[in-house]
C-alpha atoms as a PDB file:
ATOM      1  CA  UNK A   1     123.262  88.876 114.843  1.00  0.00           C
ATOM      2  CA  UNK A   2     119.975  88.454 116.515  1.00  0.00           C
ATOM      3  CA  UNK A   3     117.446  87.089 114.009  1.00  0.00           C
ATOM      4  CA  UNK A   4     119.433  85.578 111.198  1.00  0.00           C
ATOM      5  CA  UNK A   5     118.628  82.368 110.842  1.00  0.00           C
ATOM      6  CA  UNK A   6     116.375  81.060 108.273  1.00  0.00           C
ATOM      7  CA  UNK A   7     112.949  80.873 110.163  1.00  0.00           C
ATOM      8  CA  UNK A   8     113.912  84.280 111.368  1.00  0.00           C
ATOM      9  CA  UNK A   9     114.686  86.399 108.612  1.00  0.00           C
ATOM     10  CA  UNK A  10     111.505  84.545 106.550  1.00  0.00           C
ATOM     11  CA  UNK A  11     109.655  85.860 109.367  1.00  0.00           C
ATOM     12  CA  UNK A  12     110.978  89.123 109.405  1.00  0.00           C
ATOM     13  CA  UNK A  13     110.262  89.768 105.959  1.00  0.00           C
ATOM     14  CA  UNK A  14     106.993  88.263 105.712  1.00  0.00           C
ATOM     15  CA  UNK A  15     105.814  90.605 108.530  1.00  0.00           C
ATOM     16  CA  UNK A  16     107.889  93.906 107.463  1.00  0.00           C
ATOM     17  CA  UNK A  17     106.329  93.336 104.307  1.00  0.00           C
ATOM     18  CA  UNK A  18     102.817  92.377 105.238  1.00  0.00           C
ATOM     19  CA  UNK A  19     102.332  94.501 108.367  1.00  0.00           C
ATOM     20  CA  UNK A  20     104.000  97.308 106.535  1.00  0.00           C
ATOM     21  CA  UNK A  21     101.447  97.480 103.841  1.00  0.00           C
ATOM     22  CA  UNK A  22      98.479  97.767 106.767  1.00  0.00           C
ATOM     23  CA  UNK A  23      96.042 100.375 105.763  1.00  0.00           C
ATOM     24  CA  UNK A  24      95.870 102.099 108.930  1.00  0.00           C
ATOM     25  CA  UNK A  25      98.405 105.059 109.269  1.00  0.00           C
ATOM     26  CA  UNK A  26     101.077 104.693 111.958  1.00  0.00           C
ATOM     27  CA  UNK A  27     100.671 101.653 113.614  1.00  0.00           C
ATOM     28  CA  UNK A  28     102.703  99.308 111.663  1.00  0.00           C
ATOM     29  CA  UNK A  29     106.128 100.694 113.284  1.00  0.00           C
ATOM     30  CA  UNK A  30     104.372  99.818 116.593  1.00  0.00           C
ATOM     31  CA  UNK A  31     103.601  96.571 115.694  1.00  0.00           C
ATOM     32  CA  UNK A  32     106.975  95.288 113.942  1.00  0.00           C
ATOM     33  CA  UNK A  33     108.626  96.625 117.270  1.00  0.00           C
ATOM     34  CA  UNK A  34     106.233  94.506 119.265  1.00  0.00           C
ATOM     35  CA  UNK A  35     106.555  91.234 117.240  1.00  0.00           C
ATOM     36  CA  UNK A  36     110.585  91.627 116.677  1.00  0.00           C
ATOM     37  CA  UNK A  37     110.778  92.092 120.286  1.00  0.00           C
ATOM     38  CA  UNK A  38     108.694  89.209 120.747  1.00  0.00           C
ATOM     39  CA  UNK A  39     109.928  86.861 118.742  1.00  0.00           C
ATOM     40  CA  UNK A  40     113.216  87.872 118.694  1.00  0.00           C
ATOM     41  CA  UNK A  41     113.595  89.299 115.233  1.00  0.00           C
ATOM     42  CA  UNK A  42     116.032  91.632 113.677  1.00  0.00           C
ATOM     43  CA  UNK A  43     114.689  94.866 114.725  1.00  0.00           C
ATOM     44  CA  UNK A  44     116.787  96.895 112.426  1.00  0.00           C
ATOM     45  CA  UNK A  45     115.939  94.598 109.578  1.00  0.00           C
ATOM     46  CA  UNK A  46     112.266  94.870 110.498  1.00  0.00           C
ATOM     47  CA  UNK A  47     111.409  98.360 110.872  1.00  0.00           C
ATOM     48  CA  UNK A  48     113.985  99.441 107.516  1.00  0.00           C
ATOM     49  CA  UNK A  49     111.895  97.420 105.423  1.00  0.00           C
ATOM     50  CA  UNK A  50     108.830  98.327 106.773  1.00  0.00           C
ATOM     51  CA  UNK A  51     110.101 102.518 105.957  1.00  0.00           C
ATOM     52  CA  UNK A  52     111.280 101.453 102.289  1.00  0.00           C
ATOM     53  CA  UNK A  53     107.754 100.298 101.374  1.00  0.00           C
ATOM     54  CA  UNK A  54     105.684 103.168 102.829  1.00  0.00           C
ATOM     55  CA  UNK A  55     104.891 104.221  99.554  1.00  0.00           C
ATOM     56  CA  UNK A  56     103.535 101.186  98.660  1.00  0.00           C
ATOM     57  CA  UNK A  57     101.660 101.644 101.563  1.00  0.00           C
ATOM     58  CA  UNK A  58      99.872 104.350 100.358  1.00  0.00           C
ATOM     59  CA  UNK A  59      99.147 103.230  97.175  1.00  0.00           C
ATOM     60  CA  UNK A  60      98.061  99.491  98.900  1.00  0.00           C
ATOM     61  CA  UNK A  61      95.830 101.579 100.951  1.00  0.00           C
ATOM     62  CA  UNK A  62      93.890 103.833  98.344  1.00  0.00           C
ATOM     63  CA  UNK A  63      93.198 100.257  96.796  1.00  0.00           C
ATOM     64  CA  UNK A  64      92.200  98.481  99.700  1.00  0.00           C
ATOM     65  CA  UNK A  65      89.567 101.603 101.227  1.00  0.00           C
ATOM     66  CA  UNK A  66      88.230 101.472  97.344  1.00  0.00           C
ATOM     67  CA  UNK A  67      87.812  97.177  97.244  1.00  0.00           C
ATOM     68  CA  UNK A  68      87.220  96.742 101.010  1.00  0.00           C
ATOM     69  CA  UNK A  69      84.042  99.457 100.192  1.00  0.00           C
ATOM     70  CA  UNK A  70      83.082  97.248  97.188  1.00  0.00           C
ATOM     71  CA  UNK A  71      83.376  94.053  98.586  1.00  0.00           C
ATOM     72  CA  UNK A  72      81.036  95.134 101.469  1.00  0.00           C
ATOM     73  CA  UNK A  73      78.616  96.580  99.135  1.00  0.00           C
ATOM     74  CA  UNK A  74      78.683 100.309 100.568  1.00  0.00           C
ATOM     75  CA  UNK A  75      79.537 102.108  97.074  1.00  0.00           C
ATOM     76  CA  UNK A  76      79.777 101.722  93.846  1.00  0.00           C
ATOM     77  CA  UNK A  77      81.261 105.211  93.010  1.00  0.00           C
ATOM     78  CA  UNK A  78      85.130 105.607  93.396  1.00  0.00           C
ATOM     79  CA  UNK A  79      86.464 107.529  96.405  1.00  0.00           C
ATOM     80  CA  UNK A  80      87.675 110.410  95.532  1.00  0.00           C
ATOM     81  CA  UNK A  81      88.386 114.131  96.142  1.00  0.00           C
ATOM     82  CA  UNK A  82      84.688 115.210  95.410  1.00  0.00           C
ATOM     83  CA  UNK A  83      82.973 112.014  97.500  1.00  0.00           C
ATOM     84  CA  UNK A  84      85.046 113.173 100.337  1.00  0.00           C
ATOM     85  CA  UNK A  85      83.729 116.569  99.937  1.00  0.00           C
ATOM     86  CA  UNK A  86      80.666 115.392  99.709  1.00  0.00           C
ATOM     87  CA  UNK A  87      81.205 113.316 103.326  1.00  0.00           C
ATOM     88  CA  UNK A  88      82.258 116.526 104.744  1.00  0.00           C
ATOM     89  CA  UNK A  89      79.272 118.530 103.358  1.00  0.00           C
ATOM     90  CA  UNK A  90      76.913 116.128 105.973  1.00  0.00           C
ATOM     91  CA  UNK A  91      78.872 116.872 109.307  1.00  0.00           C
ATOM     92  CA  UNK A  92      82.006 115.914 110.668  1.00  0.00           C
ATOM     93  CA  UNK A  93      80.030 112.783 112.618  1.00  0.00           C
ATOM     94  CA  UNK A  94      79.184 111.212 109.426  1.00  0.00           C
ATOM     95  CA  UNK A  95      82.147 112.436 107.865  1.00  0.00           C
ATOM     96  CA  UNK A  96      84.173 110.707 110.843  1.00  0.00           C
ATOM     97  CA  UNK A  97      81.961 107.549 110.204  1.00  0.00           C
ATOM     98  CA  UNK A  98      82.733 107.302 106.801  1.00  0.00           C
ATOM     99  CA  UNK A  99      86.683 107.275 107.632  1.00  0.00           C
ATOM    100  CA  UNK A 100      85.784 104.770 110.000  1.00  0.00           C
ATOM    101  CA  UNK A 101      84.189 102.400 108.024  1.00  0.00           C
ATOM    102  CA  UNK A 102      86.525 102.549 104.771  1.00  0.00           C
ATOM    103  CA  UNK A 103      89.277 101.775 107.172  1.00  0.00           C
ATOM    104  CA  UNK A 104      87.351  98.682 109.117  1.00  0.00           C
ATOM    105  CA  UNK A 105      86.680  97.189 105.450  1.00  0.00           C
ATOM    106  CA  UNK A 106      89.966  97.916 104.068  1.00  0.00           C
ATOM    107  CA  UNK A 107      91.635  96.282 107.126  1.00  0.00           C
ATOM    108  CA  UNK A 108      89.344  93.293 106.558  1.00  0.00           C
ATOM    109  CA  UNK A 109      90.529  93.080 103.265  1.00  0.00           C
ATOM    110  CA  UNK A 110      94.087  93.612 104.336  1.00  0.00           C
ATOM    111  CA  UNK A 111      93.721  90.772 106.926  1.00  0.00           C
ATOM    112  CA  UNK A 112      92.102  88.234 104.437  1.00  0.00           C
ATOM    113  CA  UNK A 113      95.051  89.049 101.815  1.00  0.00           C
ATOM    114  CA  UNK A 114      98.029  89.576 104.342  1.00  0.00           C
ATOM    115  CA  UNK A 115      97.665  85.971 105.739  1.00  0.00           C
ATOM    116  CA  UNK A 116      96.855  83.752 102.881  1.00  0.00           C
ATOM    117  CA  UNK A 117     100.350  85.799 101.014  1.00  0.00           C
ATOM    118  CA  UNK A 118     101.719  84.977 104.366  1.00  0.00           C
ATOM    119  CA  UNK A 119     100.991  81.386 104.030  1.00  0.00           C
ATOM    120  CA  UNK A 120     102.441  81.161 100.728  1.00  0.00           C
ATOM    121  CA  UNK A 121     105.199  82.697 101.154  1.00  0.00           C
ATOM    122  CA  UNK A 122     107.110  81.634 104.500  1.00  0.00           C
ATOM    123  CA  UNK A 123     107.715  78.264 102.957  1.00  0.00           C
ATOM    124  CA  UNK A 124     109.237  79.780 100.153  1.00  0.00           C
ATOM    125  CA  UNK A 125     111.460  82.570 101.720  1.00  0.00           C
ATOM    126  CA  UNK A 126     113.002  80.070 104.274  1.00  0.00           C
ATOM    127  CA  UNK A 127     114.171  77.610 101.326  1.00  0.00           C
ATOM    128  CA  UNK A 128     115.582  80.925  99.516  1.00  0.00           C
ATOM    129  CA  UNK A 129     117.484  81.991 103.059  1.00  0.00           C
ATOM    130  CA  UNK A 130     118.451  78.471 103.650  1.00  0.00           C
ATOM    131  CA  UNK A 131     120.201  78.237 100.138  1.00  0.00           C
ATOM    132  CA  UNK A 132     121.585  81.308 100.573  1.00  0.00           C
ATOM    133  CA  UNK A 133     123.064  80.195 104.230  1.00  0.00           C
ATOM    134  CA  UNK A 134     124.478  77.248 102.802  1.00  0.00           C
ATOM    135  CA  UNK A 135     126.523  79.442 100.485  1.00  0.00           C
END
């Protein structure tokens, strides 16, 4: 029963959700197991939401390497099969580079977005969990 209440479970969600969509590769189950530790959130809860919306994650993360590289003004042509080719036509250093920077801007992105949807939505979630309590 550990993590139920309200505050909890809006917290749970909010980061399952949110930390779940991170476009890095891997580390979001490391993460959710940290913070539910942590803050004593339902673990279970946590990490089976974060492995229901791993496809979203990878379609989240296609769009955030494409806008992060945008934003920042590195590209204007799209990522894709050929401009990775291209990368890996110059040497794996700049090829390793290149993966290196799409995923700094696309976590930059990810950060700006992931807090300000956090933001908006804890306040809601809670009232929604509190209703629900209250039967």
């Amino acid at each position: 029963m550990q993590g139920t209440d309200p505050h909890q479970l809006s917290l749970t969600f909010i980061f399952a959700v949110l930390i779940g969509l991170i476009p890095i590769w891997g580390v979001s189950s490391l993460i959710l197991t940290f913070l539910a530790l942590r803050l004593r959130l339902n673990l279970v809860l946590i990490q089976s939401i974060s492995w229901l919306i791993t496809p979203f994650q990878l379609m989240f993360m296609y769009f955030f390497f494409q806008l992060g590289n945008e934003i920042m003004g590195e590209q204007a042509e799209p990522i894709d099969l050929e401009k990775l080719k291209n990368v890996w036509e110059q040497g794996w250093l700049h090829t390793i580079h290149f993966v290196y920077q799409m995923h700094v801007y696309a976590f930059l992105l990810w950060l700006m977005s992931a807090s300000v949807c956090g933001f908006i939505l804890y306040p809601i979630l809670k009232k929604l969990f509190v209703k629900f309590k209250k039967g």
